[in-house]
Protein backbone atom coordinates (compact mmCIF):
# COMPACT_ATOMS: atom_id res chain seq x y z
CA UNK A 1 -15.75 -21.26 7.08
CA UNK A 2 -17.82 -22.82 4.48
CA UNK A 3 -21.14 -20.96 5.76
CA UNK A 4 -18.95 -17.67 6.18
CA UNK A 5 -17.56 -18.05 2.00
CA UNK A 6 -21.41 -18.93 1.17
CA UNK A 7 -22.80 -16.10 2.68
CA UNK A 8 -20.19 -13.46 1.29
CA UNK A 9 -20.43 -14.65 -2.10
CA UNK A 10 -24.48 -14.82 -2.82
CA UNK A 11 -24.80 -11.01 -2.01
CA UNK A 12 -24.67 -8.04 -4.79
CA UNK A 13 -22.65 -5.82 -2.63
CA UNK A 14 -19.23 -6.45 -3.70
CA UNK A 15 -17.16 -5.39 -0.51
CA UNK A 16 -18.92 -8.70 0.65
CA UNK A 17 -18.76 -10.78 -1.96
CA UNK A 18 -14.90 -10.29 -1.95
CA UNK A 19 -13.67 -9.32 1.54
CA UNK A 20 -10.29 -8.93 0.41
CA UNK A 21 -11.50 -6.10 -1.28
CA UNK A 22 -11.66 -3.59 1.52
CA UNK A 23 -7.66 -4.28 2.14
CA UNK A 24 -7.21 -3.77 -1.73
CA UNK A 25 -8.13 -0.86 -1.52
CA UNK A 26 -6.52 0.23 1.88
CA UNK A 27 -3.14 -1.03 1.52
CA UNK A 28 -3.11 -0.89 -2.81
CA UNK A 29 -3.74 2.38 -3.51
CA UNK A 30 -1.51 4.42 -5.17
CA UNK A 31 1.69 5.44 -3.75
CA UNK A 32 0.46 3.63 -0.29
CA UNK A 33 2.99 0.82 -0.78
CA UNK A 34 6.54 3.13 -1.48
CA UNK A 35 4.74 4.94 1.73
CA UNK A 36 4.77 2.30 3.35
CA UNK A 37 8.05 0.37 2.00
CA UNK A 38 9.68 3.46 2.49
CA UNK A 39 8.85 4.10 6.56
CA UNK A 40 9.13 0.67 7.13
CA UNK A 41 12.98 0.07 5.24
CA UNK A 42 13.33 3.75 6.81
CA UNK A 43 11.83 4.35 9.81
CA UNK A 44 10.38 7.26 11.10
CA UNK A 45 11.47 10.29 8.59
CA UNK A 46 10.38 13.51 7.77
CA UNK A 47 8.02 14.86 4.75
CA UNK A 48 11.10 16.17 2.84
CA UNK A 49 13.07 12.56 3.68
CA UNK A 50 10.17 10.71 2.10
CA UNK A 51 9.96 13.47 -1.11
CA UNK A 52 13.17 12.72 -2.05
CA UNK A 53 13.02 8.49 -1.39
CA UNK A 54 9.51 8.55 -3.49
CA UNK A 55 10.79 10.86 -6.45
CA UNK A 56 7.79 11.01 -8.63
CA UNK A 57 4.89 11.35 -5.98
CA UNK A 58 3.86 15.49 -5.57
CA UNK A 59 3.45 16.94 -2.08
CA UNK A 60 -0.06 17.16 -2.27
CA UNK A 61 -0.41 13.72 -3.48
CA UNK A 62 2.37 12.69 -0.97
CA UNK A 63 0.20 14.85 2.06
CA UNK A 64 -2.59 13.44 0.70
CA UNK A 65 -1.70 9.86 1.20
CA UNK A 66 0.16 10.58 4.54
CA UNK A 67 -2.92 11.81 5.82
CA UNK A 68 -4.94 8.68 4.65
CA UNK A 69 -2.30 6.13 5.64
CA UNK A 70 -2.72 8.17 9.25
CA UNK A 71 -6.64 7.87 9.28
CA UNK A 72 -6.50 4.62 8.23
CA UNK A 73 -4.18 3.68 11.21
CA UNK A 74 -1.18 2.47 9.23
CA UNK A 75 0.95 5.39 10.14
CA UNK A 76 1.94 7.82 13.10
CA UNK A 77 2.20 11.52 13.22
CA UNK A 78 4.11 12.68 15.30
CA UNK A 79 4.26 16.88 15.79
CA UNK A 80 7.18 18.39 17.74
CA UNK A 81 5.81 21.64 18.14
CA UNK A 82 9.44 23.31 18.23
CA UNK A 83 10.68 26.60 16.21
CA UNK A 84 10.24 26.01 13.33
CA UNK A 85 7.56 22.78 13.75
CA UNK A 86 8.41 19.13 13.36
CA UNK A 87 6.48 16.46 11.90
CA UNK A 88 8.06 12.77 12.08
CA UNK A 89 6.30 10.25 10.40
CA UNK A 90 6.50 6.57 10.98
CA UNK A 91 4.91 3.11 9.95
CA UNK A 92 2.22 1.75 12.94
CA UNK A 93 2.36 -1.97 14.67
CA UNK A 94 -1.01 -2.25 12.32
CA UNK A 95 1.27 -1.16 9.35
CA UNK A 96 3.90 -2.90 10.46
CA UNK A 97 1.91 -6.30 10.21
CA UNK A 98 2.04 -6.20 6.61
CA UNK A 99 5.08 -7.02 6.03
CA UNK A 100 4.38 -10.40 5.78
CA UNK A 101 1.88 -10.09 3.11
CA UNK A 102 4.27 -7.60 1.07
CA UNK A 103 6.90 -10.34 1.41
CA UNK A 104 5.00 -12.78 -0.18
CA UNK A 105 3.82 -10.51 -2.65
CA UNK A 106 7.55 -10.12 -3.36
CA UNK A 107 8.27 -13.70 -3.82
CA UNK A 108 4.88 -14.36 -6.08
CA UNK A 109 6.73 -11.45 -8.07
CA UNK A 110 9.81 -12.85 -8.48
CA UNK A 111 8.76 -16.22 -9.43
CA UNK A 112 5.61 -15.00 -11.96
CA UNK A 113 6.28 -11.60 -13.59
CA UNK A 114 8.69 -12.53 -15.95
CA UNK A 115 5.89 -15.15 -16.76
CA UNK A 116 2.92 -12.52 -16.90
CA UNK A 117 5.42 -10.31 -19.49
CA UNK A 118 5.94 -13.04 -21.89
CA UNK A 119 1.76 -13.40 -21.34
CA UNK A 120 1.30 -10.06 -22.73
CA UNK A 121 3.75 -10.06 -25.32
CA UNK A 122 1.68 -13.66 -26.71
CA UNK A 123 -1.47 -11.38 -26.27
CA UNK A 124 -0.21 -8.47 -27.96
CA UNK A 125 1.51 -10.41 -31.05
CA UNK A 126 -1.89 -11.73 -31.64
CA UNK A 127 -3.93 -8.44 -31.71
CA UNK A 128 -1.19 -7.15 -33.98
């Protein structure tokens, strides 16, 4: 592990020098993690069913994303070709295997951003 952490960090390009960065930018990006919150609290739901559980996303930011999250491998499409069409959308096993990672991300929450708040309130009452 030692050789792999020395070898990621002496190189200019920064996807290697910080391989978490690739999954930042996957899972991170905006309106990915109510997306994904959302199917996975959910389960499998409509376009319109996810509208109106993400209120403030538009639907061609929210198509957008879907389309991503499905490229990316996080999702499934599913099409129904019925009259009129269906399209069911639901979180992956892949996306599914988050979930640990979002829990913990919940818990480092709870227990720090109360802390990081009173951090920029010291920061801001000094620049004042």
């Amino acid at each position: 592990m030692a050789a792999d952490a020395k070898t990621w960090t002496s190189t200019s390009d920064p996807e290697l020098a910080c391989p978490v960065s690739p999954v930042v930018d996957i899972v991170f990006s905006r309106w990915t993690t109510p997306i994904l919150w959302a199917l996975h609290t959910y389960g499998r739901q409509r376009f319109v069913e996810l509208e109106r559980r993400i209120t403030k996303i538009t639907p061609k930011v929210l198509t957008q994303r879907l389309r991503q999250l499905e490229r990316d491998g996080m999702i499934v499409r599913t099409y129904h070709p019925e009259v009129p069409p269906r399209v069911e959308y639901e979180i992956s096993d892949l996306g599914r295997s988050l979930a640990p990672l979002f829990a913990h991300l919940a818990e480092w929450a709870s227990a720090n951003l109360e802390k990081v708040e009173h951090s920029r309130q010291a920061y801001d009452a000094e620049r004042s």
